[in-house]
PDB file of N, CA and C in Angstrom:
ATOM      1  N   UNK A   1      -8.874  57.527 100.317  1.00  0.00           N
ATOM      2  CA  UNK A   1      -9.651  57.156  99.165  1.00  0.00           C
ATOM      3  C   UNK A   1     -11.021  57.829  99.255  1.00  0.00           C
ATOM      4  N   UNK A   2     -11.368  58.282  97.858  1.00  0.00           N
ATOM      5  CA  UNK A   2     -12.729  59.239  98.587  1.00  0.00           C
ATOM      6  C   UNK A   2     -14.066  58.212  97.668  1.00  0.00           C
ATOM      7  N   UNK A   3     -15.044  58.544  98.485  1.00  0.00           N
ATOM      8  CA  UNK A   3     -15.778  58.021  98.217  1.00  0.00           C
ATOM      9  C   UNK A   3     -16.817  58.126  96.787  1.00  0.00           C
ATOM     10  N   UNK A   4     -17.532  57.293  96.866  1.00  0.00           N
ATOM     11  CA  UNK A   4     -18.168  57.191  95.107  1.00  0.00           C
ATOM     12  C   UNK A   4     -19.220  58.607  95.162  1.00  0.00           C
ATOM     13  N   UNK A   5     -19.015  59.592  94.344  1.00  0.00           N
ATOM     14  CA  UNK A   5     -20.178  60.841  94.620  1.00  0.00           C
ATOM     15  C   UNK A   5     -22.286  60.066  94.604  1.00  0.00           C
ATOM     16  N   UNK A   6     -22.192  59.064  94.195  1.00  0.00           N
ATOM     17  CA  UNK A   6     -23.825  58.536  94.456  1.00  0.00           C
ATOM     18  C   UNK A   6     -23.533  57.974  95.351  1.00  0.00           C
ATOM     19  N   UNK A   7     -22.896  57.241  96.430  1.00  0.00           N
ATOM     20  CA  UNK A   7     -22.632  57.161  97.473  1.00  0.00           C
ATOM     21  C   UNK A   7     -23.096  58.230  98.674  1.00  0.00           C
ATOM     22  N   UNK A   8     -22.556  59.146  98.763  1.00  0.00           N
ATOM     23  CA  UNK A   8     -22.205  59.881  99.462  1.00  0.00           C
ATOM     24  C   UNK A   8     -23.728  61.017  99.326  1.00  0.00           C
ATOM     25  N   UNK A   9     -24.530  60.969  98.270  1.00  0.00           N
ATOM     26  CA  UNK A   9     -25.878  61.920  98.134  1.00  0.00           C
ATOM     27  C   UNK A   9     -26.970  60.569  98.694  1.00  0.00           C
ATOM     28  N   UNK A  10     -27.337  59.547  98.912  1.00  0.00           N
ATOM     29  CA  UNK A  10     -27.658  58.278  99.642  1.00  0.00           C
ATOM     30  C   UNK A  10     -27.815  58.078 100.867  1.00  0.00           C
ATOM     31  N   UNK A  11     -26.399  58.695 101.488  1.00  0.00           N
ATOM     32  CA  UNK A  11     -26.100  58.460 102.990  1.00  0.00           C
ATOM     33  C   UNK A  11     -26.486  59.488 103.980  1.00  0.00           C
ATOM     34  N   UNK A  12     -26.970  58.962 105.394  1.00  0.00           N
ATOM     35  CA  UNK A  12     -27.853  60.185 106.108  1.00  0.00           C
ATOM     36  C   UNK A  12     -26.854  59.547 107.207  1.00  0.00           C
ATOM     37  N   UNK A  13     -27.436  60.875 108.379  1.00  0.00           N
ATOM     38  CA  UNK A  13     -26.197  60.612 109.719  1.00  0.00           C
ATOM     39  C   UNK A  13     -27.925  59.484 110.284  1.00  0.00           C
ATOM     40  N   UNK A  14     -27.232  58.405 111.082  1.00  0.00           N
ATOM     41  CA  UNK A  14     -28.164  57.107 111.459  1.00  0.00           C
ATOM     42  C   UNK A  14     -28.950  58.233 112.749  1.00  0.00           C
ATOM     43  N   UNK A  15     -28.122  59.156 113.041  1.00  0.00           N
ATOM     44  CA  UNK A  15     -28.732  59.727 115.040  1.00  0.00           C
ATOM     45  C   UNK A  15     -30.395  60.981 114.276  1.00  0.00           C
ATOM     46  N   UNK A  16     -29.552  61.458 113.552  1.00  0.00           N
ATOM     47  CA  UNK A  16     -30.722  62.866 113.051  1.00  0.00           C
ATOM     48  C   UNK A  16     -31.401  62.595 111.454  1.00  0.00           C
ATOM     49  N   UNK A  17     -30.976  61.974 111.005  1.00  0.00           N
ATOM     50  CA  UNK A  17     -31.273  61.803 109.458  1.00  0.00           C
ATOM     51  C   UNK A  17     -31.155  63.030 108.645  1.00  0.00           C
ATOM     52  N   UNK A  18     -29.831  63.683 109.001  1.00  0.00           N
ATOM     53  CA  UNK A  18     -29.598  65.059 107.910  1.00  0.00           C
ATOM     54  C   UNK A  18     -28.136  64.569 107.320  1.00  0.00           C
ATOM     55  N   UNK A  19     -28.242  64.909 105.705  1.00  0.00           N
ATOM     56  CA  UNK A  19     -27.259  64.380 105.150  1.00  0.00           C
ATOM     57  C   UNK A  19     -25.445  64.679 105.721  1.00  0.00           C
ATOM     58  N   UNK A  20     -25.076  63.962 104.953  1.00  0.00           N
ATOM     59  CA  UNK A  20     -23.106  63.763 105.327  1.00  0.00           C
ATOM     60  C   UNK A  20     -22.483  64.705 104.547  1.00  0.00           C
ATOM     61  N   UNK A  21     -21.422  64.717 105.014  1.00  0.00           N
ATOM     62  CA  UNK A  21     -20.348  65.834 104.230  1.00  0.00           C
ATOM     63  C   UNK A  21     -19.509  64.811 104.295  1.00  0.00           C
ATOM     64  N   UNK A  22     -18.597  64.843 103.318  1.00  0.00           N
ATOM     65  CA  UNK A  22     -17.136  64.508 103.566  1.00  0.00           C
ATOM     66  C   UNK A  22     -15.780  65.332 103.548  1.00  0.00           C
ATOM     67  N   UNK A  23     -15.601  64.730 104.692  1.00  0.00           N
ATOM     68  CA  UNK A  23     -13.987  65.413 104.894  1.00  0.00           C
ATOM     69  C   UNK A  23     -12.517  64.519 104.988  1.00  0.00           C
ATOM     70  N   UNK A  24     -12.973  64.144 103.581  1.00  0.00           N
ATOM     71  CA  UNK A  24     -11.564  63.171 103.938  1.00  0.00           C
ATOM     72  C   UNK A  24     -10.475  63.838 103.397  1.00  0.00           C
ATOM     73  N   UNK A  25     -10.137  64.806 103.458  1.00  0.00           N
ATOM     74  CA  UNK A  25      -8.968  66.185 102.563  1.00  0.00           C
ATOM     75  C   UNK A  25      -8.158  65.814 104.640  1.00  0.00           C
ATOM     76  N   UNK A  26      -9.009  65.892 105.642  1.00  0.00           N
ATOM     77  CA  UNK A  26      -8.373  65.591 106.865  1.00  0.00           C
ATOM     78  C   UNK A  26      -7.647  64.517 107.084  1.00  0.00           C
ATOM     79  N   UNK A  27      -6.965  64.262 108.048  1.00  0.00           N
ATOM     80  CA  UNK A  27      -5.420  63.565 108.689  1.00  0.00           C
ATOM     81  C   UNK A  27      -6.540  62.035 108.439  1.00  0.00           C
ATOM     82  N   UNK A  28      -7.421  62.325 109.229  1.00  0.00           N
ATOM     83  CA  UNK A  28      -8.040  61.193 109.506  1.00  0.00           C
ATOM     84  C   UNK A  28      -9.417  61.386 108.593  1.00  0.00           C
ATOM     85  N   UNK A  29      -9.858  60.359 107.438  1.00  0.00           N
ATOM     86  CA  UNK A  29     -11.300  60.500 106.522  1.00  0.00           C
ATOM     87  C   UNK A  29     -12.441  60.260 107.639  1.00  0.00           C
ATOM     88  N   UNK A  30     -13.511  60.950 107.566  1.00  0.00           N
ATOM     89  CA  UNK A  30     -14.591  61.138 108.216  1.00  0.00           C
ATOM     90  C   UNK A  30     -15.741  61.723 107.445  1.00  0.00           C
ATOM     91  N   UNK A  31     -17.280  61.279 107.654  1.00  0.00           N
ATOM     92  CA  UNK A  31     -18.322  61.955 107.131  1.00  0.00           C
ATOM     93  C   UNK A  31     -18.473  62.676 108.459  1.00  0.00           C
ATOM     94  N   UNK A  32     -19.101  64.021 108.438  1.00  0.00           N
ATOM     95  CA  UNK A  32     -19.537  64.589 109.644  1.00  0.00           C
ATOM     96  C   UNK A  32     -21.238  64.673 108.759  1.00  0.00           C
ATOM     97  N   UNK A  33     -21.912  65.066 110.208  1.00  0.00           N
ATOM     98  CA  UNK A  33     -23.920  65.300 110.155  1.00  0.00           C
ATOM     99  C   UNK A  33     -23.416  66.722 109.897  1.00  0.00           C
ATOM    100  N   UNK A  34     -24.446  67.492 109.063  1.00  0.00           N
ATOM    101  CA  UNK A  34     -24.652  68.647 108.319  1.00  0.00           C
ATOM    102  C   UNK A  34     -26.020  68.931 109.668  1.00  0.00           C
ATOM    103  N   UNK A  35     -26.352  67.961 110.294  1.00  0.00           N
ATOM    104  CA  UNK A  35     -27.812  68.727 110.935  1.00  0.00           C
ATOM    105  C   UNK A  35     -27.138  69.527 112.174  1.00  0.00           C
ATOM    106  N   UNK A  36     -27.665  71.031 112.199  1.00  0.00           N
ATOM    107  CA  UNK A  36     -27.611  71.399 113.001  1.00  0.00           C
ATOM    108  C   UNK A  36     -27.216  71.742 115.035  1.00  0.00           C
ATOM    109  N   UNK A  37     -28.033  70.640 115.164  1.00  0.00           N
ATOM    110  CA  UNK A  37     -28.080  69.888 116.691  1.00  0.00           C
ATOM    111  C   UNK A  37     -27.138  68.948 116.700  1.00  0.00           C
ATOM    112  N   UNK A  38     -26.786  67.910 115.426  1.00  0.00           N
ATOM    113  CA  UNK A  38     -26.096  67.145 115.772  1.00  0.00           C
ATOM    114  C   UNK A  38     -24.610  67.305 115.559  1.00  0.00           C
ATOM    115  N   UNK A  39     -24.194  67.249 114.237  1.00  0.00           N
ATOM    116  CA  UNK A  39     -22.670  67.111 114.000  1.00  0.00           C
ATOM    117  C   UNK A  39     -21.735  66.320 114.266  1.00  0.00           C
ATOM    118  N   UNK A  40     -21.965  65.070 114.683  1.00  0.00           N
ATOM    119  CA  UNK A  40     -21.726  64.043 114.913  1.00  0.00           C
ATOM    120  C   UNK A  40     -20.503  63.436 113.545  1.00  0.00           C
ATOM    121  N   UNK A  41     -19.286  62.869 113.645  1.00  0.00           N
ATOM    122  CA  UNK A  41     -18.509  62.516 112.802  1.00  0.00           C
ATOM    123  C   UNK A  41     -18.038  61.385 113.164  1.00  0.00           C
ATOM    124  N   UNK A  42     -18.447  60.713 111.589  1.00  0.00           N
ATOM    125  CA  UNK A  42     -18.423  59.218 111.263  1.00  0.00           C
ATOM    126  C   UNK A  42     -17.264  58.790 110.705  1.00  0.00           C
ATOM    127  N   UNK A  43     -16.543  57.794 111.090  1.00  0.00           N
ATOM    128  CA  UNK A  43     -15.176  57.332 110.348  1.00  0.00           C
ATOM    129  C   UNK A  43     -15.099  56.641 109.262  1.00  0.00           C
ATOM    130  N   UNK A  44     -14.131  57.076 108.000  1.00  0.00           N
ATOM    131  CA  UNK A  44     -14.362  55.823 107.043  1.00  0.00           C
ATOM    132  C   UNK A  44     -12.870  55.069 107.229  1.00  0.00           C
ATOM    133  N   UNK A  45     -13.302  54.198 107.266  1.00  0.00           N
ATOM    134  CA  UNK A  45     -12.324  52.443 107.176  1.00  0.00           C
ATOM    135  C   UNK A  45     -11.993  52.024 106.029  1.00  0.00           C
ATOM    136  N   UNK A  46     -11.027  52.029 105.821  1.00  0.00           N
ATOM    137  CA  UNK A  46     -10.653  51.485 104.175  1.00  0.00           C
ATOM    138  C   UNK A  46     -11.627  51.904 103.004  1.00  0.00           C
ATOM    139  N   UNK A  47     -12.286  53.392 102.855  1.00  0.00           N
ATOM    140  CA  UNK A  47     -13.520  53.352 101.895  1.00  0.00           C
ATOM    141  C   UNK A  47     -14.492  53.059 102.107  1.00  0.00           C
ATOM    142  N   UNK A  48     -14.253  52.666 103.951  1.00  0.00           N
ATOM    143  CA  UNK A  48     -16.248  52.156 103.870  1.00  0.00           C
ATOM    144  C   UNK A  48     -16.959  53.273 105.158  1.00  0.00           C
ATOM    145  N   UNK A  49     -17.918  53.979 104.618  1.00  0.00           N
ATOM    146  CA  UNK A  49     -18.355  54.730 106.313  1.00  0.00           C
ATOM    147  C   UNK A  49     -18.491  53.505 107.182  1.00  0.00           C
ATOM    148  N   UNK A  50     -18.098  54.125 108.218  1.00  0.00           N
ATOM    149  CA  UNK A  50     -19.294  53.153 109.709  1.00  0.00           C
ATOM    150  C   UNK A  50     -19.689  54.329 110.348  1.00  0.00           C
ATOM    151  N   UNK A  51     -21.132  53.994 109.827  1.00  0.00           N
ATOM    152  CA  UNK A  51     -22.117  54.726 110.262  1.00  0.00           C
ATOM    153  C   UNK A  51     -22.876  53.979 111.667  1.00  0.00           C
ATOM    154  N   UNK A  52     -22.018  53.771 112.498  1.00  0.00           N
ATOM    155  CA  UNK A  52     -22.346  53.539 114.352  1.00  0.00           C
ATOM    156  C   UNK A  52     -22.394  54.970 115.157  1.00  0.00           C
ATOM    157  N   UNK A  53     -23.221  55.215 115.704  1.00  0.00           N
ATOM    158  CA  UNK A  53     -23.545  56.211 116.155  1.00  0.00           C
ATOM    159  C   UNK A  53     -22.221  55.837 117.857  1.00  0.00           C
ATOM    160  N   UNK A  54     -22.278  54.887 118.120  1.00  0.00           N
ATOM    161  CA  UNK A  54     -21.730  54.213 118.963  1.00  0.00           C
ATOM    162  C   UNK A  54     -19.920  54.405 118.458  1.00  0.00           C
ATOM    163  N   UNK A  55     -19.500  54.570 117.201  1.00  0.00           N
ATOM    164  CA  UNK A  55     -18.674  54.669 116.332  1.00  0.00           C
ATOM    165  C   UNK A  55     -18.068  56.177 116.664  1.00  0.00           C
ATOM    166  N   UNK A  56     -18.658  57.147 116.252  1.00  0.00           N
ATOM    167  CA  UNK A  56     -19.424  58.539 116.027  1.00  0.00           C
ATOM    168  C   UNK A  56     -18.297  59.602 117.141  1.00  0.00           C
ATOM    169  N   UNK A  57     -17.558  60.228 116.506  1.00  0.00           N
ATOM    170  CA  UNK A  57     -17.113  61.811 117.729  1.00  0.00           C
ATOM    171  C   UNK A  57     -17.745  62.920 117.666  1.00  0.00           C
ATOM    172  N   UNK A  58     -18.276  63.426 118.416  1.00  0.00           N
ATOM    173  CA  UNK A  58     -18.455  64.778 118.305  1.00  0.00           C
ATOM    174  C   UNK A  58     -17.391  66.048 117.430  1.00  0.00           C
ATOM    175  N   UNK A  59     -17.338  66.592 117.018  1.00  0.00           N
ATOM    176  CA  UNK A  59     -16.166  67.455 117.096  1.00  0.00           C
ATOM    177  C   UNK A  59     -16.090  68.948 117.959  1.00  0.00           C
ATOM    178  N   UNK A  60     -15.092  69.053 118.083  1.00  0.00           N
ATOM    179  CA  UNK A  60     -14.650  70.031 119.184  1.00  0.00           C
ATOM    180  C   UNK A  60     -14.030  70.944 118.663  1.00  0.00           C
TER     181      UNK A  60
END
């Protein structure tokens, strides 16, 4: 389920504060950080981010 587009221009990664992408077109829906240093990818749950940094994969 993808998310609401004013949603998604709203939401910042919680670790760097540079906005989200979404990639939920993937196996598994995820926002990943657009910042540089970080890139950090956030899971969405039934339509909802959890934005836990504690939450959070790197990608590889």
């Amino acid at each position: 389920m993808p998310l609401e587009a004013g949603l998604l221009e709203i939401l910042a990664c919680p670790a760097c504060h540079a906005p989200l992408d979404d990639a939920t077109a993937a196996e598994t829906p995820e926002l990943i950080c657009t910042g540089k240093d970080c890139g950090l990818a956030y899971p969405v749950r039934d339509g909802i981010p959890v934005l836990l940094v504690d939450e959070a994969r790197r990608p590889g």
